[in-house]
C-alpha atoms as a PDB file:
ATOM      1  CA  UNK A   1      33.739 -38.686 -13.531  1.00  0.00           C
ATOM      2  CA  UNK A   2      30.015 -38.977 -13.314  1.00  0.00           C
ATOM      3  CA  UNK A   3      30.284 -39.374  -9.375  1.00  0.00           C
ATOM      4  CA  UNK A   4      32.919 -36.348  -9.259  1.00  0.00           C
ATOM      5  CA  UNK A   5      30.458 -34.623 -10.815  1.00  0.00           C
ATOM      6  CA  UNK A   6      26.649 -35.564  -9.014  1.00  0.00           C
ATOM      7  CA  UNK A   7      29.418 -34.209  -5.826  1.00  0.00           C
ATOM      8  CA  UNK A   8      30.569 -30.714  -7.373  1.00  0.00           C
ATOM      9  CA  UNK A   9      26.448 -30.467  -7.907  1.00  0.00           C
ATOM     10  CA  UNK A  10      25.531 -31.527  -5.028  1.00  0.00           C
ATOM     11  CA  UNK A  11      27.956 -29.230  -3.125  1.00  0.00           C
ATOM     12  CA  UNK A  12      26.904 -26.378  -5.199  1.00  0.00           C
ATOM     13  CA  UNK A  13      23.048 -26.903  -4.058  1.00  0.00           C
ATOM     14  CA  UNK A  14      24.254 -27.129  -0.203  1.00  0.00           C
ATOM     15  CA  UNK A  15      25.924 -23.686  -0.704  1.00  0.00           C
ATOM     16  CA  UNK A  16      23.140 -22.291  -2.315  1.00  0.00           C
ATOM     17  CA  UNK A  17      20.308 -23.410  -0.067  1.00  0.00           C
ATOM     18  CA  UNK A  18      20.246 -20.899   2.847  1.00  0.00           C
ATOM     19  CA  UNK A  19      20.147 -18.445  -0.087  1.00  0.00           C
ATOM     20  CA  UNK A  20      16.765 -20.066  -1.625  1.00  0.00           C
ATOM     21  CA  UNK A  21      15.245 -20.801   1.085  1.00  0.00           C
ATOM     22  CA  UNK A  22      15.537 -17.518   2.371  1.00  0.00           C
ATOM     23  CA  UNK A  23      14.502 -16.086  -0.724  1.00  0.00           C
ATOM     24  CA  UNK A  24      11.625 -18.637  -0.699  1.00  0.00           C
ATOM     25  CA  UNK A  25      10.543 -17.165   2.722  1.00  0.00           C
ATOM     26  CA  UNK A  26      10.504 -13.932   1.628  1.00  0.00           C
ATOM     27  CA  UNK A  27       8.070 -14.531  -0.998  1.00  0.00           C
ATOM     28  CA  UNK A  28       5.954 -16.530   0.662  1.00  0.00           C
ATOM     29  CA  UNK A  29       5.857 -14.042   3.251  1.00  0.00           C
ATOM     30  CA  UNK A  30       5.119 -11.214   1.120  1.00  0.00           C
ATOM     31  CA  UNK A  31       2.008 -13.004  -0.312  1.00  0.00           C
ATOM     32  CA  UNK A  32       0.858 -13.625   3.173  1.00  0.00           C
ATOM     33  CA  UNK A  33       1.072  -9.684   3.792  1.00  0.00           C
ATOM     34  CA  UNK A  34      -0.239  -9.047   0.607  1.00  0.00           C
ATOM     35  CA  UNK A  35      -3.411 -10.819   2.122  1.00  0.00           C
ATOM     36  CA  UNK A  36      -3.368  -9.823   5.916  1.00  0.00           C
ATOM     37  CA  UNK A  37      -3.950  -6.638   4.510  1.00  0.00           C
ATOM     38  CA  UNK A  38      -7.133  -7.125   2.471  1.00  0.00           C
ATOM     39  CA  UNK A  39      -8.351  -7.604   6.168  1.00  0.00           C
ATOM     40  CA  UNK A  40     -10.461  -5.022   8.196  1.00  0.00           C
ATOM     41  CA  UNK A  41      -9.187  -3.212  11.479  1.00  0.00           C
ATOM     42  CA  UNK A  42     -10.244  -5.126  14.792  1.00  0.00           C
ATOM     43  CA  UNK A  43      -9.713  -8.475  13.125  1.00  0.00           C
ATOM     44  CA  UNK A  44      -8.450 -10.458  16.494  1.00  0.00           C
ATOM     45  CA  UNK A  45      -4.286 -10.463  16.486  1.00  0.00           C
ATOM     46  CA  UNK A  46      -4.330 -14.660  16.881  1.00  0.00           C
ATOM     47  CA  UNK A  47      -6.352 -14.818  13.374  1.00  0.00           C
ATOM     48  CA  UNK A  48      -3.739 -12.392  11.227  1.00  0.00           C
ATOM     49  CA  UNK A  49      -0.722 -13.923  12.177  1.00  0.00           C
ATOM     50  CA  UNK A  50       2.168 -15.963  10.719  1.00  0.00           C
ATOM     51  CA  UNK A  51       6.158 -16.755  10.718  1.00  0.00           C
ATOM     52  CA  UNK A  52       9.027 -15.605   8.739  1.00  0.00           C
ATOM     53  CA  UNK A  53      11.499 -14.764  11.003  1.00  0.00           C
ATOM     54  CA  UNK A  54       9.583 -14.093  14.232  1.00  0.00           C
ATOM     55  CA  UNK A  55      10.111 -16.278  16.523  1.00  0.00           C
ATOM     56  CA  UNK A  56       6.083 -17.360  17.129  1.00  0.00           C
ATOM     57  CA  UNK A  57       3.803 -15.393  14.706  1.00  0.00           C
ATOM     58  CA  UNK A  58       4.565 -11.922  15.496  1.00  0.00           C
ATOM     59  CA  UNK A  59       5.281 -11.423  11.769  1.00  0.00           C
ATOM     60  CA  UNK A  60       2.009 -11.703  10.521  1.00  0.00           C
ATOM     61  CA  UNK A  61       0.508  -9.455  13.175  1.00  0.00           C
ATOM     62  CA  UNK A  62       2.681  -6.361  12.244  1.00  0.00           C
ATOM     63  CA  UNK A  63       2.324  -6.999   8.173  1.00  0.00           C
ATOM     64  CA  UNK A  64      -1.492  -6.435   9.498  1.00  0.00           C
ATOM     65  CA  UNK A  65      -1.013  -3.263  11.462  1.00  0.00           C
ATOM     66  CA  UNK A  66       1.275  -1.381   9.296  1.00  0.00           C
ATOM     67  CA  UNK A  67      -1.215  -1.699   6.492  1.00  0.00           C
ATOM     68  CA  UNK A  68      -3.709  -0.012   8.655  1.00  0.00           C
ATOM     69  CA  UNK A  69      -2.036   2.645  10.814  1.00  0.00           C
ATOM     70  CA  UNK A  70      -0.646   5.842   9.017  1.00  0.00           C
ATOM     71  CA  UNK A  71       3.102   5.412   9.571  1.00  0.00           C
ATOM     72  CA  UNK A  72       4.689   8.568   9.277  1.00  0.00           C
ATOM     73  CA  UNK A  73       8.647   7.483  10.133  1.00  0.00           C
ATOM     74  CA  UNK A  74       9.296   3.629   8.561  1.00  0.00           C
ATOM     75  CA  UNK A  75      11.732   3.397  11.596  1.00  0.00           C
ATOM     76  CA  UNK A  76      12.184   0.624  14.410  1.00  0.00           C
ATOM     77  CA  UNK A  77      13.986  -0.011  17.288  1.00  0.00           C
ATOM     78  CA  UNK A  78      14.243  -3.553  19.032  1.00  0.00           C
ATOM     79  CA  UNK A  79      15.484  -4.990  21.972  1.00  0.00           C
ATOM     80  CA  UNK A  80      16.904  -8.643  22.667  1.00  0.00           C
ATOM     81  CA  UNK A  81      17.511  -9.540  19.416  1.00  0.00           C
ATOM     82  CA  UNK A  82      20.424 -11.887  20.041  1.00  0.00           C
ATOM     83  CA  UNK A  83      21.683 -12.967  16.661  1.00  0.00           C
ATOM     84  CA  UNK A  84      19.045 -11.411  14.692  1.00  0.00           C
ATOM     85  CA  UNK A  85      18.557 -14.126  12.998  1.00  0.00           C
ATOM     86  CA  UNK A  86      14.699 -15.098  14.824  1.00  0.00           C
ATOM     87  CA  UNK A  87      13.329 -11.731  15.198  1.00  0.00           C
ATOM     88  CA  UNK A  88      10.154  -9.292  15.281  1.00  0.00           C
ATOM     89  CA  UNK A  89      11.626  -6.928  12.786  1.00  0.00           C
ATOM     90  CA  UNK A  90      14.259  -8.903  10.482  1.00  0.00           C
ATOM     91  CA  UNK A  91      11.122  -9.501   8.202  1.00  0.00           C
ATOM     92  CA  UNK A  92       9.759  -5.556   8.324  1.00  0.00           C
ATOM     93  CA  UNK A  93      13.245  -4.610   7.209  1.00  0.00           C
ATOM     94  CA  UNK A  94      13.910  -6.788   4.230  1.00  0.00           C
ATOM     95  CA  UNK A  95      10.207  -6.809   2.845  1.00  0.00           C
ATOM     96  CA  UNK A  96       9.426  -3.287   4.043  1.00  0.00           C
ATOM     97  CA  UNK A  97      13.156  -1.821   3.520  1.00  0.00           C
ATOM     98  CA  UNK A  98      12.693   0.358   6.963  1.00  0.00           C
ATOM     99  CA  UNK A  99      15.297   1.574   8.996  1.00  0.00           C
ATOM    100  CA  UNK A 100      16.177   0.132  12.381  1.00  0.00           C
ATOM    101  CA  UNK A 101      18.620  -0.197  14.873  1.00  0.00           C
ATOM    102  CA  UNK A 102      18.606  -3.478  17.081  1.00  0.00           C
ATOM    103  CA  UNK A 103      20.099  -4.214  20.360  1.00  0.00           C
ATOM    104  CA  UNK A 104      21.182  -7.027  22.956  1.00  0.00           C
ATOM    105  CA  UNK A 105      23.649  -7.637  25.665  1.00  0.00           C
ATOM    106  CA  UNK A 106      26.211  -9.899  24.305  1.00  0.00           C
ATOM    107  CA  UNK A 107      28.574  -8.929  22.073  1.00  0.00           C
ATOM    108  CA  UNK A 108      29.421 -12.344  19.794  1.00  0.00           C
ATOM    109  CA  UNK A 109      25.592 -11.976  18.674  1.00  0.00           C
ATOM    110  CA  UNK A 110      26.216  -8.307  17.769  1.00  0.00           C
ATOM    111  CA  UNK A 111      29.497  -8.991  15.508  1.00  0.00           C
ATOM    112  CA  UNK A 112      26.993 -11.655  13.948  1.00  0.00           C
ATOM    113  CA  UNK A 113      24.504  -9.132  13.123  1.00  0.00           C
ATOM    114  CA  UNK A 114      27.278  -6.532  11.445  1.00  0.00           C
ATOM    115  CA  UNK A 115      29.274  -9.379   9.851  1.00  0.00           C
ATOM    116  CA  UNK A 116      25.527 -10.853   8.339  1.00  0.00           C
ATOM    117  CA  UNK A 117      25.290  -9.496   4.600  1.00  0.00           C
ATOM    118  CA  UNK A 118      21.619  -7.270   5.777  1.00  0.00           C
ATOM    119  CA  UNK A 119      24.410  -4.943   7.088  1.00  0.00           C
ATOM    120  CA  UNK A 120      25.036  -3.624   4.340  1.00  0.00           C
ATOM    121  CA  UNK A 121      22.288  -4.055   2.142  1.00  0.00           C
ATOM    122  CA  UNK A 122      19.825  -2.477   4.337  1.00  0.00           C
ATOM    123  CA  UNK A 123      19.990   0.687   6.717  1.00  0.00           C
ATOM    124  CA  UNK A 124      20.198  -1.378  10.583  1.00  0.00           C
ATOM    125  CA  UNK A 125      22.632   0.159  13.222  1.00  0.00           C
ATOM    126  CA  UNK A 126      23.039  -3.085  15.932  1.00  0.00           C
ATOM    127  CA  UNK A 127      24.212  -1.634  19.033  1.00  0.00           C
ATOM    128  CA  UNK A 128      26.113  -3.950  22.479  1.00  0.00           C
ATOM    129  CA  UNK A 129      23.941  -2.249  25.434  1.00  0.00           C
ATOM    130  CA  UNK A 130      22.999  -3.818  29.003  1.00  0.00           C
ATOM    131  CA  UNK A 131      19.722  -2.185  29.098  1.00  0.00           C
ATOM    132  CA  UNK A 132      18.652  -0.144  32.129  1.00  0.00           C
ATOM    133  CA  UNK A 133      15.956   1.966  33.440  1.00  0.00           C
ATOM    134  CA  UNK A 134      19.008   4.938  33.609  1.00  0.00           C
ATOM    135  CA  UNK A 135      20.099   4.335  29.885  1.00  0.00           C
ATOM    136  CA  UNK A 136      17.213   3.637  27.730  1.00  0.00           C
ATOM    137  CA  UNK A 137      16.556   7.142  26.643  1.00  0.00           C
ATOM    138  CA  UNK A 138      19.937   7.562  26.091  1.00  0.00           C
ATOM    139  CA  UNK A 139      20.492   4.609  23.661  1.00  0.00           C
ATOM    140  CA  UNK A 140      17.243   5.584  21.988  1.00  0.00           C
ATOM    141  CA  UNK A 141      18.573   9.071  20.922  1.00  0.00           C
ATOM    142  CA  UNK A 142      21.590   7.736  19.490  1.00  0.00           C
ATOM    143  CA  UNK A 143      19.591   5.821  16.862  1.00  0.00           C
ATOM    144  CA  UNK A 144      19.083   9.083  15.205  1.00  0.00           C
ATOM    145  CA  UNK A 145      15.736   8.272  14.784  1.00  0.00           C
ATOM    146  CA  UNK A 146      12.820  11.112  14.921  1.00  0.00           C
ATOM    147  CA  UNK A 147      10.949  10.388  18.786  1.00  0.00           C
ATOM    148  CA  UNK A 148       7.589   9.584  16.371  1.00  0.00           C
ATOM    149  CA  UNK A 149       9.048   5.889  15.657  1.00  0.00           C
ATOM    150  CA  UNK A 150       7.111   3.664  13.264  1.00  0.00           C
ATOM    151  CA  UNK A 151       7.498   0.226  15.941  1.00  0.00           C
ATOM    152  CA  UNK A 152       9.346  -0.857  18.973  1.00  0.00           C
ATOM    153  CA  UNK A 153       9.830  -4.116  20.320  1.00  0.00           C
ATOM    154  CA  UNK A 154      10.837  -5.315  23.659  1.00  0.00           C
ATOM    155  CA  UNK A 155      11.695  -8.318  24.794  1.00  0.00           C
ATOM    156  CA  UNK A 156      14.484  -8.462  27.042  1.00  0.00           C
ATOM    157  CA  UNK A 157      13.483 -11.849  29.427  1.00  0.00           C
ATOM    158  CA  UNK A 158      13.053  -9.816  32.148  1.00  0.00           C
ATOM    159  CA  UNK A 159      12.554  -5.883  33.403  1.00  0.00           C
ATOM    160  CA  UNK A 160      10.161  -5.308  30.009  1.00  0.00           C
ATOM    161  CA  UNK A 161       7.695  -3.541  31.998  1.00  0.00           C
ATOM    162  CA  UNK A 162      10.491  -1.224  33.892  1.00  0.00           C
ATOM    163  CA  UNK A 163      12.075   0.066  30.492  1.00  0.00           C
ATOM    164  CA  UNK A 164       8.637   0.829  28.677  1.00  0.00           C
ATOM    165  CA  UNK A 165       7.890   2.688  31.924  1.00  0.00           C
ATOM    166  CA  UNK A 166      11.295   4.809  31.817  1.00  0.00           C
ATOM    167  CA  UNK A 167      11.092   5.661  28.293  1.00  0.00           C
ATOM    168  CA  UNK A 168      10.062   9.190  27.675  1.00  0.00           C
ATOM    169  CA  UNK A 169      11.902  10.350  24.567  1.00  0.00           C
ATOM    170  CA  UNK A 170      10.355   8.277  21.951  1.00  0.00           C
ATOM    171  CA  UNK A 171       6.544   7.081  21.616  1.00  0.00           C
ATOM    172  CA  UNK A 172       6.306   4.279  18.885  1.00  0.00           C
ATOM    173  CA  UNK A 173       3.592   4.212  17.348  1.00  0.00           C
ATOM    174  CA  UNK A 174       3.093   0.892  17.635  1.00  0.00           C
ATOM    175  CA  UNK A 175       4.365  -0.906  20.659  1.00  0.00           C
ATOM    176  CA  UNK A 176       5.269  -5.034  21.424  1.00  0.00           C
ATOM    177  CA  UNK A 177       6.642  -6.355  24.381  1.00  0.00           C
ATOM    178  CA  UNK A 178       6.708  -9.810  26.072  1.00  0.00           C
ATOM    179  CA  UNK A 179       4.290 -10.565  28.787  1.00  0.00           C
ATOM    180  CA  UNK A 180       4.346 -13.218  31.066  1.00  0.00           C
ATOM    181  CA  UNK A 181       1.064 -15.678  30.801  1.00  0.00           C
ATOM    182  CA  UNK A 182       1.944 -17.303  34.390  1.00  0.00           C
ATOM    183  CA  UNK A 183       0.836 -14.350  35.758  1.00  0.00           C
ATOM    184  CA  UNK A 184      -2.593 -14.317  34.906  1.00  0.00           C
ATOM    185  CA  UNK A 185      -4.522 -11.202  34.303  1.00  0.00           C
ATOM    186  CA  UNK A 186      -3.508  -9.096  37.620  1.00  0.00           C
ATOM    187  CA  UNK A 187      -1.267  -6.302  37.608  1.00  0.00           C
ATOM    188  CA  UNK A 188       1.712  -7.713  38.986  1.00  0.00           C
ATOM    189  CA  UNK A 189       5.399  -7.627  37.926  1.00  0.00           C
ATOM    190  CA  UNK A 190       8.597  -8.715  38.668  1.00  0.00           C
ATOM    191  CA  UNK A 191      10.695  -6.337  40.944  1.00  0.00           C
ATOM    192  CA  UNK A 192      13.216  -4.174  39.280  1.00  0.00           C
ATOM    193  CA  UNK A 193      16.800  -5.024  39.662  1.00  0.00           C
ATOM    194  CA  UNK A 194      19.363  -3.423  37.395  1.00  0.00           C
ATOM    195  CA  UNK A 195      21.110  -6.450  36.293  1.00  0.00           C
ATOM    196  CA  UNK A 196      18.349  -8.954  36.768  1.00  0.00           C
ATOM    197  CA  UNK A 197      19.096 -12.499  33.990  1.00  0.00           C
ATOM    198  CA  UNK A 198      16.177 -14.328  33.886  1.00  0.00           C
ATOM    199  CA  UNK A 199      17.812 -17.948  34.842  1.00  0.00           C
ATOM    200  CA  UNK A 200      20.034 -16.633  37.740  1.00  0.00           C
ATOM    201  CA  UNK A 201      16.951 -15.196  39.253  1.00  0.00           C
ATOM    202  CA  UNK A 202      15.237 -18.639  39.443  1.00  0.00           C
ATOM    203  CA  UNK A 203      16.707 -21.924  38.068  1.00  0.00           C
ATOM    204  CA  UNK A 204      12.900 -23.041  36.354  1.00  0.00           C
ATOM    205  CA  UNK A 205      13.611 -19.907  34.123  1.00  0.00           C
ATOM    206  CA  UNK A 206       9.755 -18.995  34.621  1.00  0.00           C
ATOM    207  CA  UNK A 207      10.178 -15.866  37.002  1.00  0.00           C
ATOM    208  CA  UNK A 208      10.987 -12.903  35.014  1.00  0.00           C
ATOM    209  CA  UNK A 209       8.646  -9.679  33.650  1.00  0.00           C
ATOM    210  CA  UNK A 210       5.184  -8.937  33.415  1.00  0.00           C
ATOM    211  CA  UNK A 211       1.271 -10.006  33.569  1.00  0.00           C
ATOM    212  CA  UNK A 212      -0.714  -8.476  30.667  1.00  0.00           C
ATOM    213  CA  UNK A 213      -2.648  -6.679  33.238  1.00  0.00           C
ATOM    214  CA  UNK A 214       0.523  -4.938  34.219  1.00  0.00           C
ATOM    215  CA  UNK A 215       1.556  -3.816  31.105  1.00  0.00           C
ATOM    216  CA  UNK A 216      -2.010  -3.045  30.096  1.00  0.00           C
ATOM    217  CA  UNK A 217      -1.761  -0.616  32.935  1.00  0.00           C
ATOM    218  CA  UNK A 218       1.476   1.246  31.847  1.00  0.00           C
ATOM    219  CA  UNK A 219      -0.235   1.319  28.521  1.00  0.00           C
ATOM    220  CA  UNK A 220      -3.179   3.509  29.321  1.00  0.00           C
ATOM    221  CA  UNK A 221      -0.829   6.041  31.274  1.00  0.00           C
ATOM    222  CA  UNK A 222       1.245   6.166  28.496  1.00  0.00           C
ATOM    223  CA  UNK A 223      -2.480   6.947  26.516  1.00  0.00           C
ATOM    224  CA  UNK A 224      -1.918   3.362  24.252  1.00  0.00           C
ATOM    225  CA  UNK A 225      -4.373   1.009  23.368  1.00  0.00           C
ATOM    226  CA  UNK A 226      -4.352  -2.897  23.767  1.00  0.00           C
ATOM    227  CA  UNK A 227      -4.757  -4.407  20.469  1.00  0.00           C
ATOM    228  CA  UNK A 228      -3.966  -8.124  21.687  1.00  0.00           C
ATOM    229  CA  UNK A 229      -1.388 -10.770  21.735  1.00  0.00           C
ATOM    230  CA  UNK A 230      -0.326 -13.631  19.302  1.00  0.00           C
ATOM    231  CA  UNK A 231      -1.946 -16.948  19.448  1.00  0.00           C
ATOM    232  CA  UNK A 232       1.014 -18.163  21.587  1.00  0.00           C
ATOM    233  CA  UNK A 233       0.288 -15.895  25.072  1.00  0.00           C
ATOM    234  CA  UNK A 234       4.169 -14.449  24.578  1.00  0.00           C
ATOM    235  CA  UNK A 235       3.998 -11.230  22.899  1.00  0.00           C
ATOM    236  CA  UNK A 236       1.325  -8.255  23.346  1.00  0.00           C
ATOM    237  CA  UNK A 237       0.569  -5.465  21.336  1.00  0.00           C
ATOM    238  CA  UNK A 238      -0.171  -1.961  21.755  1.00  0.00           C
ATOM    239  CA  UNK A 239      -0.853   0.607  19.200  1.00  0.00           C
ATOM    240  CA  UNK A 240      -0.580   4.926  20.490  1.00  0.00           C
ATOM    241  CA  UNK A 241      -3.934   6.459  20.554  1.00  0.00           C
ATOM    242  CA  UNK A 242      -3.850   9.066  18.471  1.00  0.00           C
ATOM    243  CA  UNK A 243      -3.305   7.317  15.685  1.00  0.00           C
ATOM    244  CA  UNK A 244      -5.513   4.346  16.030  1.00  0.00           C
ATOM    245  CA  UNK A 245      -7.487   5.210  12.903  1.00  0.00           C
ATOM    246  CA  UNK A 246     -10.385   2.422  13.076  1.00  0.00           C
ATOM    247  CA  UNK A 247      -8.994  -0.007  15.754  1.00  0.00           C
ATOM    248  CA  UNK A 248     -10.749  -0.193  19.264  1.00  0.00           C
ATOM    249  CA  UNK A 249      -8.524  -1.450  22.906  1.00  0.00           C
ATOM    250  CA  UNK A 250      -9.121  -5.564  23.137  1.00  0.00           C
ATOM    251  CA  UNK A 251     -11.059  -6.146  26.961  1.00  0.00           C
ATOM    252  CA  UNK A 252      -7.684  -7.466  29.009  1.00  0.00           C
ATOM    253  CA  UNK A 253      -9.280 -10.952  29.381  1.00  0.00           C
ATOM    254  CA  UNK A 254     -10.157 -11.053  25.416  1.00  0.00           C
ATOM    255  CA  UNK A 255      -6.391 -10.445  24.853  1.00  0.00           C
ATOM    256  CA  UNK A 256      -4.914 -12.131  27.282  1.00  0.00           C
ATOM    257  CA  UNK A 257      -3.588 -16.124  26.440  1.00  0.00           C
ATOM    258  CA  UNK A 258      -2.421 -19.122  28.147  1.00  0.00           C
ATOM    259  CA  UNK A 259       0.822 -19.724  26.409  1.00  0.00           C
ATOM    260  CA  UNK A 260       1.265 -23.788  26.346  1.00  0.00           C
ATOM    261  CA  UNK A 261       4.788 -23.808  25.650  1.00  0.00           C
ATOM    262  CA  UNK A 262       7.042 -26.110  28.230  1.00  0.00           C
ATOM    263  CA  UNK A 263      10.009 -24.322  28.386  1.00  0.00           C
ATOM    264  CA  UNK A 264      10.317 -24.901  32.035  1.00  0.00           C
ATOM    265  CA  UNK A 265      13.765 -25.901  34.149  1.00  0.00           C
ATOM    266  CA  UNK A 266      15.119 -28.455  37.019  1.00  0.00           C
ATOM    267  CA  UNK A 267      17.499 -27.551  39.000  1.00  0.00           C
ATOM    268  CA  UNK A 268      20.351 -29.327  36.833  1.00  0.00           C
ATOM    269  CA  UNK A 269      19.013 -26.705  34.027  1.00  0.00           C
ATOM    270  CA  UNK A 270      17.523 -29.411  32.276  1.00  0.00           C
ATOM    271  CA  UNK A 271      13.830 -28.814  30.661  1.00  0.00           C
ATOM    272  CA  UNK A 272      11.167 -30.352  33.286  1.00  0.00           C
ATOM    273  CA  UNK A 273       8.037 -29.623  30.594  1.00  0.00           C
ATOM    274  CA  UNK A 274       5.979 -28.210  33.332  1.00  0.00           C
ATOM    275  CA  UNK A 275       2.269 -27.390  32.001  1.00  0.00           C
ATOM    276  CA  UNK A 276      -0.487 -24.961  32.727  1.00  0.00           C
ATOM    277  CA  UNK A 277      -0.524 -24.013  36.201  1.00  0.00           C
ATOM    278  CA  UNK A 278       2.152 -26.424  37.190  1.00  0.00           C
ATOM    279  CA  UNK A 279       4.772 -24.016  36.367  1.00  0.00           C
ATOM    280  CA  UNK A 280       3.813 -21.479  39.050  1.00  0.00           C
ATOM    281  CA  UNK A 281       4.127 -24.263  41.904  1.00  0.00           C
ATOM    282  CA  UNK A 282       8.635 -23.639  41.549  1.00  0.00           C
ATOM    283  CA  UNK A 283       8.083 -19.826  41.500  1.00  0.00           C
ATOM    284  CA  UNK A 284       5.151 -19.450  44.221  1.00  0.00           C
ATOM    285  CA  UNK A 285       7.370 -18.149  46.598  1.00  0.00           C
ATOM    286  CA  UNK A 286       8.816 -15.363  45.150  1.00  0.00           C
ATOM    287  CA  UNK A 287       7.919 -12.010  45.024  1.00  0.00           C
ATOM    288  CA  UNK A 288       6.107  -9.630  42.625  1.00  0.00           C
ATOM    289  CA  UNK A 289       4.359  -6.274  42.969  1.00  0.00           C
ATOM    290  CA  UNK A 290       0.913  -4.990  41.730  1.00  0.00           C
ATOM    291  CA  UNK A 291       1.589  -1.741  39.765  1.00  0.00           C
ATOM    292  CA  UNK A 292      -1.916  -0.434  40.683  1.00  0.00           C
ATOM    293  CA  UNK A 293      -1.170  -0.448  44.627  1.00  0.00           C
ATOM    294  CA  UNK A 294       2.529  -0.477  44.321  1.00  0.00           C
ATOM    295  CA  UNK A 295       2.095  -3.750  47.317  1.00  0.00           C
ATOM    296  CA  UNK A 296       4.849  -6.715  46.981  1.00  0.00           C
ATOM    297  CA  UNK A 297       3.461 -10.031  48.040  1.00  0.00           C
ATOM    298  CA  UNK A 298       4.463 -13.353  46.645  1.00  0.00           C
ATOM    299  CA  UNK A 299       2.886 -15.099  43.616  1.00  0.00           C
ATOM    300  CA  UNK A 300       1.180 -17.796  46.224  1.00  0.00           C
ATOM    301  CA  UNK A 301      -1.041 -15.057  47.216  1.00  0.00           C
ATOM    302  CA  UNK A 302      -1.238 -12.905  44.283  1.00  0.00           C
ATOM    303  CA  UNK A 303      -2.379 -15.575  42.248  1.00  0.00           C
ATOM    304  CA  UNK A 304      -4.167 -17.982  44.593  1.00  0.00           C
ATOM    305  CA  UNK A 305      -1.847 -20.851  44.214  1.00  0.00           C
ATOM    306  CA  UNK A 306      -1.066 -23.823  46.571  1.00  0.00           C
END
């Protein structure tokens, strides 16, 4: 009896769990917010951050913007969200209750998102899209969102820098996409190809989207300002300039970080843990061109590699 009953217990805390620690996420997160935003503007990105559901610290960094920037629409719109379950918004719309729509390629990780309980308990649209220069705009009006979006994030593993550059419908007010760290600080990207996957193009999985430089670039056409990235070199972040209130634009070699992580292929698609400049020796070959000039030339003599 008494072991029958330890077991119903015990079974009844394993079905709970994901509930309270979820719940215990939340509120730890929300008393992290509550202090990123005691915090003056131009405090650097990499000091501000921390993780809920972001996948590095990205979290942190937006509790700390959106309590500084007038936000006049509490609407996002991300891209490569897979599951939604590691995310730059999943934490904006359960302890900010804004209203999003989120997007990725594969359909499986889009049933997830509608079948996940958020569905309904919060206003997200998740929409199956192969993203392309020729679309975006397109798949942005159908969120029904006004063009003066709160956030965007985009992080697609590959043609980052060719979608920010084709969107002309909306302008975000505050702006994240992934950079590339390999690629130093020059403005170089890779070349846009419609249907371009990250590990088909090379099998280390380390050739794909843009230098900070590059997207730093884009971002003063577009009349944005570099805020900075996280503390991992992954994700940058931009805020428009007419609302920048007190913030000033980060110098591009302030901003800019190494990442460290090892995330690196062989040729058998096993991980290799490359480090540091090691991982441009597979990829030195290949091609990428400098948005200032509009040249191609490969990474060995872009970036001075042997």
């Amino acid at each position: 009896m008494i072991r029958k009953k330890l077991k119903s217990i015990y079974d009844w805390l394993s079905s709970e769990a994901p509930d309270v620690r979820r719940t215990s996420l939340l509120l730890t997160g929300k008393q992290m917010s509550w202090h990123v935003a005691t915090l003056p503007p131009n405090v650097n990105l990499r000091e501000v951050g921390f993780k809920v559901f972001s996948q590095w610290d990205e979290d942190g960094i937006i509790q700390y913007l959106i309590s500084k920037l007038p936000i006049e629409n509490e609407t996002f719109i991300e891209f490569g969200v897979e599951n939604y379950e590691e995310s730059n918004t999943r934490f904006l719309l359960l302890n900010n209750h804004w209203r999003g729509m989120v997007m990725d390629a594969r359909g499986p990780d889009v049933s997830y998102i509608r079948r996940d309980r958020i569905y309904w308990q919060y206003d997200l649209r998740a929409m199956q899209a192969w993203i392309t220069r020729e679309n975006i705009n397109e798949l942005l009006r159908s969120s029904g969102f006004s063009e003066d979006l709160g956030l965007m994030s985009i992080d697609i593993d590959g043609n980052d820098y060719w979608i920010w550059e084709s969107i002309d419908s909306f302008r975000p007010r505050i702006m994240i996409i992934e950079y590339n760290s390999l690629f130093g600080l020059e403005p170089i990207v890779v070349p846009y190809q419609d249907r371009f996957n990250r590990t088909a193009a090379h099998y280390s999985n380390l050739y794909y989207g843009a230098s900070l430089g590059a997207l730093q670039c884009l971002a003063k056409r577009k009349e944005y300002l570099l805020l900075g990235s996280n503390i991992w070199g992954h994700n940058a972040f931009f805020v428009r300039q007419d609302i920048a209130a007190g913030f000033q634009e980060v110098d591009l070699s302030r901003a800019y970080v190494e990442s460290r992580f090892r995330e690196s292929r062989d040729k058998s698609g096993n991980l290799s843990y490359l480090r540091g400049k090691e991982r441009l020796e597979p990829i030195k070959h290949l091609p990428v061109t400098n948005v200032a000039t509009g040249e191609t030339r490969s990474i060995r003599d872009v970036c001075r590699c042997t």
